[in-house]
N, C-alpha and C. Protein backbone atom coordinates (compact mmCIF):
# COMPACT_ATOMS: atom_id res chain seq x y z
N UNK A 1 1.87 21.46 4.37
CA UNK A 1 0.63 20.91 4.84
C UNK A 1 0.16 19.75 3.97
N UNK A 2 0.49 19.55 2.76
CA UNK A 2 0.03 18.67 1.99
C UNK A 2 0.33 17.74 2.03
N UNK A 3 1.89 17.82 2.05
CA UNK A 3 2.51 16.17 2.44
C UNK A 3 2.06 15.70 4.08
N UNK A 4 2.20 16.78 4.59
CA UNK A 4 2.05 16.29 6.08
C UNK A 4 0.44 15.05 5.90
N UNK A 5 -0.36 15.76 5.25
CA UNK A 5 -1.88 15.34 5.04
C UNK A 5 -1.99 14.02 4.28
N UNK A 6 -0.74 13.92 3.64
CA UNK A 6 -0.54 12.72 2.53
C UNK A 6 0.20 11.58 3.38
N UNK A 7 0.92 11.73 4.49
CA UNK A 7 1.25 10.95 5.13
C UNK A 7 0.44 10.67 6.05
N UNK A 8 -0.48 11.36 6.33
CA UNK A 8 -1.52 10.80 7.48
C UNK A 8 -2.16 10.04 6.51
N UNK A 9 -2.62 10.36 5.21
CA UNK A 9 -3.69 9.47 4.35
C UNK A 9 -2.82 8.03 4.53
N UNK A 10 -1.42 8.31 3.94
CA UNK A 10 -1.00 6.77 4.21
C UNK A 10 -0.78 5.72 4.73
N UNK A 11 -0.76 6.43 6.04
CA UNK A 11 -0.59 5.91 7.45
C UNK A 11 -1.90 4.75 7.62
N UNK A 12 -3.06 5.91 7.62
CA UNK A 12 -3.95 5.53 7.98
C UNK A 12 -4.45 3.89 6.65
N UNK A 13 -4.28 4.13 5.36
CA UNK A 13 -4.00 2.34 4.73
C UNK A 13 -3.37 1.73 5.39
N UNK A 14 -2.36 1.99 5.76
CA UNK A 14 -0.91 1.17 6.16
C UNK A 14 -2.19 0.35 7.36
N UNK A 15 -2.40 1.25 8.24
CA UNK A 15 -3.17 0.29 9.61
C UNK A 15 -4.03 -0.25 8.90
N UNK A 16 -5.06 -0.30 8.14
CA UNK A 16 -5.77 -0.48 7.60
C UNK A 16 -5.72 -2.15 6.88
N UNK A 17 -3.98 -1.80 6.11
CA UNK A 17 -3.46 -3.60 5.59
C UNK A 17 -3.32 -4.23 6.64
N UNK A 18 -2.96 -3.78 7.91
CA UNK A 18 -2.47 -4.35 9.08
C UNK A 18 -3.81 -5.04 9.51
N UNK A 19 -4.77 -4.71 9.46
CA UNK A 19 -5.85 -5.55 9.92
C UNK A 19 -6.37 -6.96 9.56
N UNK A 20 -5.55 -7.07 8.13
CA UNK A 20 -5.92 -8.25 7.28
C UNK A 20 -4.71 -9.06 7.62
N UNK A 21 -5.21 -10.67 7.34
CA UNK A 21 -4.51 -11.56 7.63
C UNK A 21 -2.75 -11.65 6.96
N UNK A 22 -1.96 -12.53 7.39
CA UNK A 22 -0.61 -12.46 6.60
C UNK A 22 -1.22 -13.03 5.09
N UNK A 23 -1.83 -14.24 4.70
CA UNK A 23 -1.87 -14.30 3.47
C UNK A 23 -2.52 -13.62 2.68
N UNK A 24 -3.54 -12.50 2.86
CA UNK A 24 -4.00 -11.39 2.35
C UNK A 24 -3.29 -10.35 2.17
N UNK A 25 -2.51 -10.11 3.04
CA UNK A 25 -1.43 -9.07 2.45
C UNK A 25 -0.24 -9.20 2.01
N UNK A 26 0.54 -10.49 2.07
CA UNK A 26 1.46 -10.96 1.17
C UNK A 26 0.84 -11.17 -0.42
N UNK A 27 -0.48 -11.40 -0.46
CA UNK A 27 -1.25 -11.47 -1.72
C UNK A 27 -1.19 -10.04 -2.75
N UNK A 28 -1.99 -9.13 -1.73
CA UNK A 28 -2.16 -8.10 -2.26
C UNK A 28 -0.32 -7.48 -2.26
N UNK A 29 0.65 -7.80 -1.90
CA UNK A 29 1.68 -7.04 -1.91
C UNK A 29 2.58 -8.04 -3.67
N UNK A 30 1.85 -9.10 -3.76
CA UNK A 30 1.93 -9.76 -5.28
C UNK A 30 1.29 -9.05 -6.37
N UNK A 31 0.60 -8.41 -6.16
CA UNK A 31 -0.41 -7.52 -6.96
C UNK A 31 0.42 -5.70 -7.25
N UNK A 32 1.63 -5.18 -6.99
CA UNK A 32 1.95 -3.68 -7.09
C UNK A 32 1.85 -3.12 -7.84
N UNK A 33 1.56 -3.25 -8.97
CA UNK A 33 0.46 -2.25 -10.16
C UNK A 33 -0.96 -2.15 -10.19
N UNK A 34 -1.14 -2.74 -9.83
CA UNK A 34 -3.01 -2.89 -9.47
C UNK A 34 -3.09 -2.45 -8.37
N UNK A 35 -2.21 -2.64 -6.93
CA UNK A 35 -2.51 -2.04 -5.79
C UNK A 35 -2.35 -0.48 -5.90
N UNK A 36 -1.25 -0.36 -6.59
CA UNK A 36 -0.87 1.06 -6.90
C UNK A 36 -2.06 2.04 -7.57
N UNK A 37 -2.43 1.57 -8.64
CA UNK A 37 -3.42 2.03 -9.52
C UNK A 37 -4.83 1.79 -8.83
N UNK A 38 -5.02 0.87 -8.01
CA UNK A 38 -6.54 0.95 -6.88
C UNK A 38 -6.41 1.78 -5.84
N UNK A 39 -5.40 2.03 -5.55
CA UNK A 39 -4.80 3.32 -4.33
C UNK A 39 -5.24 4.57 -4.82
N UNK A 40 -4.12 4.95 -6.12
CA UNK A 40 -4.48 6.11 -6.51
C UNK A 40 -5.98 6.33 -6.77
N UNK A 41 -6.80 5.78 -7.73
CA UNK A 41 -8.07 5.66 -7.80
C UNK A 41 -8.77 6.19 -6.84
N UNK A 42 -8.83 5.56 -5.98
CA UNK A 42 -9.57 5.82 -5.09
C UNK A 42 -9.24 6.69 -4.05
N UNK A 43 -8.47 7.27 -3.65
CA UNK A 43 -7.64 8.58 -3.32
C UNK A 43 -7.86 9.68 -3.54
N UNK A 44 -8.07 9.74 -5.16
CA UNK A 44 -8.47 10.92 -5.67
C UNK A 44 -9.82 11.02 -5.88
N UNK A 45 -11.16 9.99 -6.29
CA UNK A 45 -12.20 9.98 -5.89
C UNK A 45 -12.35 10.67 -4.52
N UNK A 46 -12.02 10.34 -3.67
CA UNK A 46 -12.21 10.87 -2.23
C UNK A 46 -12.09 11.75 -2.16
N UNK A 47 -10.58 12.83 -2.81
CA UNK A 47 -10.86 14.10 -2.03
C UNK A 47 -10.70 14.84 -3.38
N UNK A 48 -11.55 14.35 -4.55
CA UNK A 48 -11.49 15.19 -5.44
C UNK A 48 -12.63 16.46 -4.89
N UNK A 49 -12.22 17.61 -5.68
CA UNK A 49 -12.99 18.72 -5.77
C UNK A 49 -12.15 19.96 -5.02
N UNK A 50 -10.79 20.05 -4.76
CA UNK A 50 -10.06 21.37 -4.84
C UNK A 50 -8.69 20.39 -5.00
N UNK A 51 -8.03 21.33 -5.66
CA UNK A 51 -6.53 21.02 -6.23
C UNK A 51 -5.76 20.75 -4.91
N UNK A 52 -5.95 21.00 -3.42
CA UNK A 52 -5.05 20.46 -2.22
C UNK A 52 -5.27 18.99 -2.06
N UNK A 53 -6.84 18.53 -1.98
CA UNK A 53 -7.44 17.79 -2.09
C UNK A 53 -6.49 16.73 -3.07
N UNK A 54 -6.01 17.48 -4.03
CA UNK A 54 -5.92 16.35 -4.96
C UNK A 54 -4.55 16.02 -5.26
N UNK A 55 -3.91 16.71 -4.61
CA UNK A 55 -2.36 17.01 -4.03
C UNK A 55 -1.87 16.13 -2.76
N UNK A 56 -2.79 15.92 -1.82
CA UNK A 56 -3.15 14.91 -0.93
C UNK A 56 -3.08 13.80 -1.31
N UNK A 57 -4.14 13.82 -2.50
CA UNK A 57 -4.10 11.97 -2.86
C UNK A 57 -3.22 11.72 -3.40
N UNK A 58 -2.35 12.64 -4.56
CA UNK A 58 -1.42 11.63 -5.09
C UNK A 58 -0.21 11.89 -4.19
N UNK A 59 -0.15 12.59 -3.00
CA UNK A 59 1.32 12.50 -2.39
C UNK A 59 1.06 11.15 -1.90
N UNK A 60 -0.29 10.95 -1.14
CA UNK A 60 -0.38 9.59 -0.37
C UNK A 60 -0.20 8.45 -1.29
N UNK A 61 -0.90 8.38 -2.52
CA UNK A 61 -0.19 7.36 -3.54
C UNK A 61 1.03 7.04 -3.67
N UNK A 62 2.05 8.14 -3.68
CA UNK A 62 3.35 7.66 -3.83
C UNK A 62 3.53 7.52 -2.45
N UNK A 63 3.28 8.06 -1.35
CA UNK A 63 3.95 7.41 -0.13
C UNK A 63 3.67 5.73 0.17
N UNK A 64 2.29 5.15 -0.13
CA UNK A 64 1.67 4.33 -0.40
C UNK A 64 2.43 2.98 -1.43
N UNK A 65 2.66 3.37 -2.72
CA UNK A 65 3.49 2.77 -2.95
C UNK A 65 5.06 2.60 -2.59
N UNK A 66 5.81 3.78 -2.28
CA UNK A 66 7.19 3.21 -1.46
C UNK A 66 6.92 1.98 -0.50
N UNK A 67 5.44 2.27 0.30
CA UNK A 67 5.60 1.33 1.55
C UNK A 67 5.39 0.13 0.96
N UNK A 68 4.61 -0.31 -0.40
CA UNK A 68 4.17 -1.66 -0.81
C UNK A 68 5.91 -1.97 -1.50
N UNK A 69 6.50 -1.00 -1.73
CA UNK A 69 7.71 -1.72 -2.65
C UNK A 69 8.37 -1.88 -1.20
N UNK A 70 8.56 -1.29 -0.12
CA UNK A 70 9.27 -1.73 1.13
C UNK A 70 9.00 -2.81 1.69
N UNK A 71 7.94 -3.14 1.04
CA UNK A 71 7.02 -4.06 2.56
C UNK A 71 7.29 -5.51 1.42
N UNK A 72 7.22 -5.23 -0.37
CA UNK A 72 7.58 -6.84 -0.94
C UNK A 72 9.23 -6.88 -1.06
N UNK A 73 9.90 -5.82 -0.51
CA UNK A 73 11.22 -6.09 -0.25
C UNK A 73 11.56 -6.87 1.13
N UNK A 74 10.80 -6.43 1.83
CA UNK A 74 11.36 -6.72 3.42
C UNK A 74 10.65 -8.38 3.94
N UNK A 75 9.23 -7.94 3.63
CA UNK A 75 8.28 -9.80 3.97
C UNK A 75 8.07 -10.77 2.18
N UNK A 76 7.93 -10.23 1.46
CA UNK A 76 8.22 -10.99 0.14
C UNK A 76 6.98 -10.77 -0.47
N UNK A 77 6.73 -11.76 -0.98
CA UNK A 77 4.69 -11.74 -1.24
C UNK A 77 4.36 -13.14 -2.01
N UNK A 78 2.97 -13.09 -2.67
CA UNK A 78 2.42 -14.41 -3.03
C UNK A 78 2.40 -14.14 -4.37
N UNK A 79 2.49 -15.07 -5.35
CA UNK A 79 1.90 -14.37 -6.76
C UNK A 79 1.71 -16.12 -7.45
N UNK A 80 0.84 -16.48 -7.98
CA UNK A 80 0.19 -17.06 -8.50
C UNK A 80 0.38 -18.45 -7.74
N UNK A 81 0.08 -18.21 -6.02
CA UNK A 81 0.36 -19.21 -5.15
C UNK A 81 1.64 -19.55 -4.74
N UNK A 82 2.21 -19.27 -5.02
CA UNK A 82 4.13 -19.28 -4.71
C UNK A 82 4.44 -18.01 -4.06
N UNK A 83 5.57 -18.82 -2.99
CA UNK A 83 5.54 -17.48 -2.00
C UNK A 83 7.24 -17.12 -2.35
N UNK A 84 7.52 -15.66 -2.74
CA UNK A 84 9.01 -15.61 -2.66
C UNK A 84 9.03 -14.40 -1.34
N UNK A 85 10.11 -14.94 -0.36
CA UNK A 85 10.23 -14.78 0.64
C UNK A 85 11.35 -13.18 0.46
N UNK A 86 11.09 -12.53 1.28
CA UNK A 86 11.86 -11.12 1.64
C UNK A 86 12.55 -11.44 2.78
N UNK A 87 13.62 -10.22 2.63
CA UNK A 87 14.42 -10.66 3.71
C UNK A 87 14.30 -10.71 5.36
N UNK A 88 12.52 -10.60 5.80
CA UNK A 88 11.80 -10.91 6.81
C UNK A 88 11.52 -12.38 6.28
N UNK A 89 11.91 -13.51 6.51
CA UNK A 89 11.12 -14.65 6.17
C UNK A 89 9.64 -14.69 7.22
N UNK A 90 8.69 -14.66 6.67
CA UNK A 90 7.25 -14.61 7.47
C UNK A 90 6.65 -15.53 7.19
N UNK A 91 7.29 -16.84 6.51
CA UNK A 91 6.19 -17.98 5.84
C UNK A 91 5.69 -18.83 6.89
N UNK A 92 6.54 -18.82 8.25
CA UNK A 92 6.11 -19.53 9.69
C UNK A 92 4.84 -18.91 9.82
N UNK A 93 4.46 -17.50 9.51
CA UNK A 93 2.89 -16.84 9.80
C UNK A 93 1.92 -17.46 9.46
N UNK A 94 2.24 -18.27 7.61
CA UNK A 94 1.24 -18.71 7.35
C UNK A 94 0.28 -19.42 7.61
């Protein structure tokens, strides 16, 4: 039940990045220690206060980060204005 619950938590970010523009999330996918560490954060704020709760957040953290290391493998990302491209080239989006 926990993971099942941790993959819905992730899911539900995942749509969530999807709402923001391509250069906002090639940005934030330049950022994977800070996204990682603002994920977890706030994850466990949310459903702190029983140990499932909190089993939840960090499964969704790590599901969360696989998808940001999938997603700057596959479309690339931005990092200090320079775009290195994944093996989706998406820079026509921009």
């Amino acid at each position: 039940m926990i993971i099942e619950s941790g993959v819905i938590v992730a899911l539900g970010l995942l749509f969530t990045f999807f709402k923001l523009s391509w250069k906002k999330r090639l940005q934030m996918l330049g950022k994977p220690l800070l996204m990682d560490c603002a994920v977890f954060l706030v994850l466990n704020i949310l459903h702190w206060g029983t140990f499932s709760g909190v089993m939840v957040a960090a499964t969704g953290a790590m599901i969360t980060s696989g998808m940001l290391t999938l997603g700057r493998w596959a479309v690339g990302y931005i990092d200090n204005n320079r775009y290195f491209s994944g093996v989706l080239n998406v820079a026509s989006k921009l």
